[in-house]
Protein backbone atom coordinates (compact mmCIF):
# COMPACT_ATOMS: atom_id res chain seq x y z
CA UNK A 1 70.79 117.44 101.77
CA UNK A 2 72.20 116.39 105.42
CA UNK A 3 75.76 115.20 105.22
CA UNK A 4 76.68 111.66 104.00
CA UNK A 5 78.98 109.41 104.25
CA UNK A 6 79.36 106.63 101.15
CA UNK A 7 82.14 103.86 101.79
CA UNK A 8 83.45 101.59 98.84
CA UNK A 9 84.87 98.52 99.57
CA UNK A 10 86.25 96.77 96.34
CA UNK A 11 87.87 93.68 95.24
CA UNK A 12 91.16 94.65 93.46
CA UNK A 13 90.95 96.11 89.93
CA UNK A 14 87.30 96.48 90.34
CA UNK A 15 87.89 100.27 89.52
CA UNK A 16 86.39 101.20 93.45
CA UNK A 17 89.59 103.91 93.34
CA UNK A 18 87.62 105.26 89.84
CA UNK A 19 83.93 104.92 91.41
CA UNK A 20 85.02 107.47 94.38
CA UNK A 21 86.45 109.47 92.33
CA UNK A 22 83.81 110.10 89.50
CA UNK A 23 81.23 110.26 92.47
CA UNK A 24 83.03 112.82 94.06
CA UNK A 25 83.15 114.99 91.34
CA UNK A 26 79.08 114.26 90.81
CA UNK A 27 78.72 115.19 94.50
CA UNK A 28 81.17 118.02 95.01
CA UNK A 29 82.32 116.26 98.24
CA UNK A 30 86.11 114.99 98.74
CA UNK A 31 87.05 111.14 98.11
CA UNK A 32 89.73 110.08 100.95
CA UNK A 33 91.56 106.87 100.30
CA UNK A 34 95.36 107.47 100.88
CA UNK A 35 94.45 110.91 101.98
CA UNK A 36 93.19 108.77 105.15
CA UNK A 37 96.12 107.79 106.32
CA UNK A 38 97.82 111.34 106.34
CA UNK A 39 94.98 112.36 108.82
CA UNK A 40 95.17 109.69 111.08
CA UNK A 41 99.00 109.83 111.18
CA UNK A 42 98.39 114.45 111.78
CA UNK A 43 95.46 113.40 114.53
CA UNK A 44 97.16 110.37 116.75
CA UNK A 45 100.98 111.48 116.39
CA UNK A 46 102.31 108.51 115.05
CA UNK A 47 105.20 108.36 112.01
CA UNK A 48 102.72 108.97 108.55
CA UNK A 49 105.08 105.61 106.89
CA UNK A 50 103.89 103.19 109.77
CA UNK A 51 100.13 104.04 108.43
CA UNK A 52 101.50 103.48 104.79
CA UNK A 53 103.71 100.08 106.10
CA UNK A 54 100.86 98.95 107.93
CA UNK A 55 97.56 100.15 105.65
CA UNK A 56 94.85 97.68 105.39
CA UNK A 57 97.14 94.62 106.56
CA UNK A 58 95.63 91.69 108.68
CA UNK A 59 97.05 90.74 112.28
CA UNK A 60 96.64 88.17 113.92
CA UNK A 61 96.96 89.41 117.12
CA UNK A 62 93.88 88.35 119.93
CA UNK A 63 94.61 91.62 122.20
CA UNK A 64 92.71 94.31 119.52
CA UNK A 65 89.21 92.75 120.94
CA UNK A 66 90.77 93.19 125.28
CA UNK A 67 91.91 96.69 124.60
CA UNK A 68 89.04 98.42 122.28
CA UNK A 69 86.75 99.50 124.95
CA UNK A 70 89.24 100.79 127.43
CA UNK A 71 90.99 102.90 124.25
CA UNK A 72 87.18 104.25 123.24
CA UNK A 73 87.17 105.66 126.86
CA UNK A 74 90.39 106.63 126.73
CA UNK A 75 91.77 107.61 123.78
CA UNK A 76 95.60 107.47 122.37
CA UNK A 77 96.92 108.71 125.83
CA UNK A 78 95.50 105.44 127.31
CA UNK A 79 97.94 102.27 128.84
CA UNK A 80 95.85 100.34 126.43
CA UNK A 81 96.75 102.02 123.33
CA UNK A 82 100.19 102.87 123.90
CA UNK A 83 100.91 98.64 124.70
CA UNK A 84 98.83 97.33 122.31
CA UNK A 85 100.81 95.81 119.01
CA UNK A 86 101.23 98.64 116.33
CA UNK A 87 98.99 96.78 113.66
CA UNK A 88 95.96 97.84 116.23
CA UNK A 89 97.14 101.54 116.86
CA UNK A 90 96.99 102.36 112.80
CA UNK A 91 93.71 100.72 112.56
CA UNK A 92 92.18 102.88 115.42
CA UNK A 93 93.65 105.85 114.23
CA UNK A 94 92.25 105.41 110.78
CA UNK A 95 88.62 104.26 113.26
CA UNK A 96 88.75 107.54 114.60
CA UNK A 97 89.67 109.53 111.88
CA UNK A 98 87.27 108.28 109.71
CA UNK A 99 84.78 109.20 112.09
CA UNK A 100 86.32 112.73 113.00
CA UNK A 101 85.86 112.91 109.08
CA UNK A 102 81.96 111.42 109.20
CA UNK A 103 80.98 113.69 112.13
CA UNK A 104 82.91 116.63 110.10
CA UNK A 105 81.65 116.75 106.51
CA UNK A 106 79.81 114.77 104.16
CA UNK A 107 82.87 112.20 102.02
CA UNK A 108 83.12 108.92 100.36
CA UNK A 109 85.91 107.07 101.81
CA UNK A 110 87.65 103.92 100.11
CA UNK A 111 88.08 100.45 101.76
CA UNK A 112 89.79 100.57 105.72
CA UNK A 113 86.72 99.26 107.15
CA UNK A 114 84.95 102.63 106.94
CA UNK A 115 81.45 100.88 106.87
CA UNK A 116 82.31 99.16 110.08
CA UNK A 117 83.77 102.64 111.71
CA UNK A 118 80.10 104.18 110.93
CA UNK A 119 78.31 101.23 111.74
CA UNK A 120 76.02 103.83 114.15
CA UNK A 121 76.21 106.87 111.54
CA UNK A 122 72.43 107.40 110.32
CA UNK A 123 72.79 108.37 106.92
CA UNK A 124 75.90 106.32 105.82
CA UNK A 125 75.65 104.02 102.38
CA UNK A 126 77.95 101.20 102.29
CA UNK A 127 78.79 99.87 98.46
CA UNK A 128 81.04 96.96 97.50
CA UNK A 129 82.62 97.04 93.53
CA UNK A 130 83.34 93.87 92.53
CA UNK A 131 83.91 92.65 88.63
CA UNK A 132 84.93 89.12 87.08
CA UNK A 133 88.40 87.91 86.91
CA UNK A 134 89.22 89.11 82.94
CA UNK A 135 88.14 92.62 83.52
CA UNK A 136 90.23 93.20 86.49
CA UNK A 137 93.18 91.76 85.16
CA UNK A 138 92.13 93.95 82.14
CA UNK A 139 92.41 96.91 84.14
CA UNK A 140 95.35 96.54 86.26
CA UNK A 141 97.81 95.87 83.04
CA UNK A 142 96.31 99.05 81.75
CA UNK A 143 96.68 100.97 85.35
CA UNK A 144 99.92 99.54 86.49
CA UNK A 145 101.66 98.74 83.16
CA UNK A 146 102.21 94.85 83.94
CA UNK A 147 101.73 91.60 82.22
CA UNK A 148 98.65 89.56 82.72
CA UNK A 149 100.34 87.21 85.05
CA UNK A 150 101.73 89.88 87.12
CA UNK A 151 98.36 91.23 87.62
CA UNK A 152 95.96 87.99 88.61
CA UNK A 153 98.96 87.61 91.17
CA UNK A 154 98.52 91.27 92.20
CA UNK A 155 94.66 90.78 92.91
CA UNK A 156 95.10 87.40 94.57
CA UNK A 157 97.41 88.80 96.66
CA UNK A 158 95.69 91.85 97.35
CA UNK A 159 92.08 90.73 97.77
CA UNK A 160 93.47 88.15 100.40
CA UNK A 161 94.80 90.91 102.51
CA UNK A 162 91.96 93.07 102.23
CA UNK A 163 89.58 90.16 103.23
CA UNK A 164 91.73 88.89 106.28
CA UNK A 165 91.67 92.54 107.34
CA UNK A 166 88.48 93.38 107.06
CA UNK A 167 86.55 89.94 108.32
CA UNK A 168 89.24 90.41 111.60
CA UNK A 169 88.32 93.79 112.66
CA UNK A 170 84.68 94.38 111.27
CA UNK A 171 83.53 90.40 112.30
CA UNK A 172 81.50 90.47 109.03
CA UNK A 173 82.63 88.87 105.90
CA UNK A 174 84.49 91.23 102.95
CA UNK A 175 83.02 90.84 99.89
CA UNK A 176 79.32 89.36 101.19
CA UNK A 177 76.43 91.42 99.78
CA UNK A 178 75.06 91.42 103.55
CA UNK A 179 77.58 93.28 104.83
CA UNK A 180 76.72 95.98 102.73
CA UNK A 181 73.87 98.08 100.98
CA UNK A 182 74.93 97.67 97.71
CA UNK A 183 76.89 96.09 95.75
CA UNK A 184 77.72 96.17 92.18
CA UNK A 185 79.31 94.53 89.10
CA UNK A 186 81.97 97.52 87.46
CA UNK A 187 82.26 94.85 84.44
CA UNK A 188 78.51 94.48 83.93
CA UNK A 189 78.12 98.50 84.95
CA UNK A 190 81.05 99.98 84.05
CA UNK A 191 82.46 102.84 86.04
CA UNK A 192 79.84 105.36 85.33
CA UNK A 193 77.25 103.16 85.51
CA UNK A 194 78.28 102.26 89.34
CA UNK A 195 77.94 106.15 90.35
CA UNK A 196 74.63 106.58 88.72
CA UNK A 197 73.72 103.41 90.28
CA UNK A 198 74.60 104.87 93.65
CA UNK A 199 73.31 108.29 93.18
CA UNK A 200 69.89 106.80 92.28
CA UNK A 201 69.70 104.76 95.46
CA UNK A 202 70.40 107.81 96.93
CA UNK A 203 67.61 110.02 95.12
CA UNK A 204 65.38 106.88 96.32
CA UNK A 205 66.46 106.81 100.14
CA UNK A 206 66.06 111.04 100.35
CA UNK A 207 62.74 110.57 99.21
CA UNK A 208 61.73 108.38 101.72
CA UNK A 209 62.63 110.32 104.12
């Protein structure tokens, strides 16, 4: 098969983290989520704990939209991208490396708007994991050892972050099944049944081909 890009976005507790995973043991390919931010850091020379200080956070800075096509011209030795605010220098590090990584090998990469970063990529599948409310409180007191409370504050927190982030920099709305080619319950599905469900559409998009 060509290489192939799949990108998960995922509500919090949804078990995205797990779908990657599992898949990329199914596909043999590697599953870069954290492991993102380590490249960009190695690839644009900035400090690797302003990527981790500043990972999929929302700005709301107006200058990312003046300076993006003078940096994709440019690059990080460009006026643009050394004055721009910081916020908009980790997420166009992680742009490019996520695209470095696209152009590179075939990966499934977790959240950072990777679907927006490959918007041109020809044989990229973009899935959102979403679940209800019980199970992902369910899952987070199980992965994170908290109480129940402590864990529907973790996802409102969290989801709110990841949505201001991505509906700034992508201009499409987290979470809406538009944005994406699937998307799937991992409470209906469960974990496994989210990777067959994506390998299948897979099988089904080869064949057309």
């Amino acid at each position: 098969m060509e290489k192939f890009v799949i990108t998960i976005g995922r509500e919090f507790g949804s078990g995205g983290m797990d779908v990657g995973r599992m898949l990329s043991g199914d596909l043999n390919v590697k599953c870069y989520d954290k492991e993102l931010l380590s490249l960009a850091a190695k690839e644009s020379g900035l400090c690797e704990e302003i990527f981790e200080n500043h990972d999929e956070k929302p700005t709301s800075s107006f200058l990312y939209s003046l300076v993006m096509d003078t940096y994709s011209m440019n690059g990080y030795t460009s006026a643009p991208f050394l004055d721009m605010p910081l916020n908009h220098k980790v997420f166009l590090a992680q742009f490019e490396a996520i695209k470095n990584l696209a152009a590179k090998e075939s990966c499934i990469i977790v959240g950072r708007c990777a679907d927006y970063a490959l918007a041109n990529y020809p044989n990229c599948l973009n899935v959102f994991i979403h679940a209800d409310l019980e199970f992902r409180i369910n899952h987070i007191v199980e992965k994170f050892q908290v109480t129940k409370e402590k864990a529907a504050d973790m996802i409102r927190k969290t989801d709110k972050k990841r949505a201001s982030y991505y509906n700034y920099y992508s201009s499409k709305k987290w979470g809406d099944s538009r944005s994406y080619h699937l998307t799937l319950d991992s409470s209906q599905l469960g974990f496994e049944g989210c990777c067959d469900m994506i390998k299948h559409y897979m099988d089904i998009k080869h064949k057309k081909k």
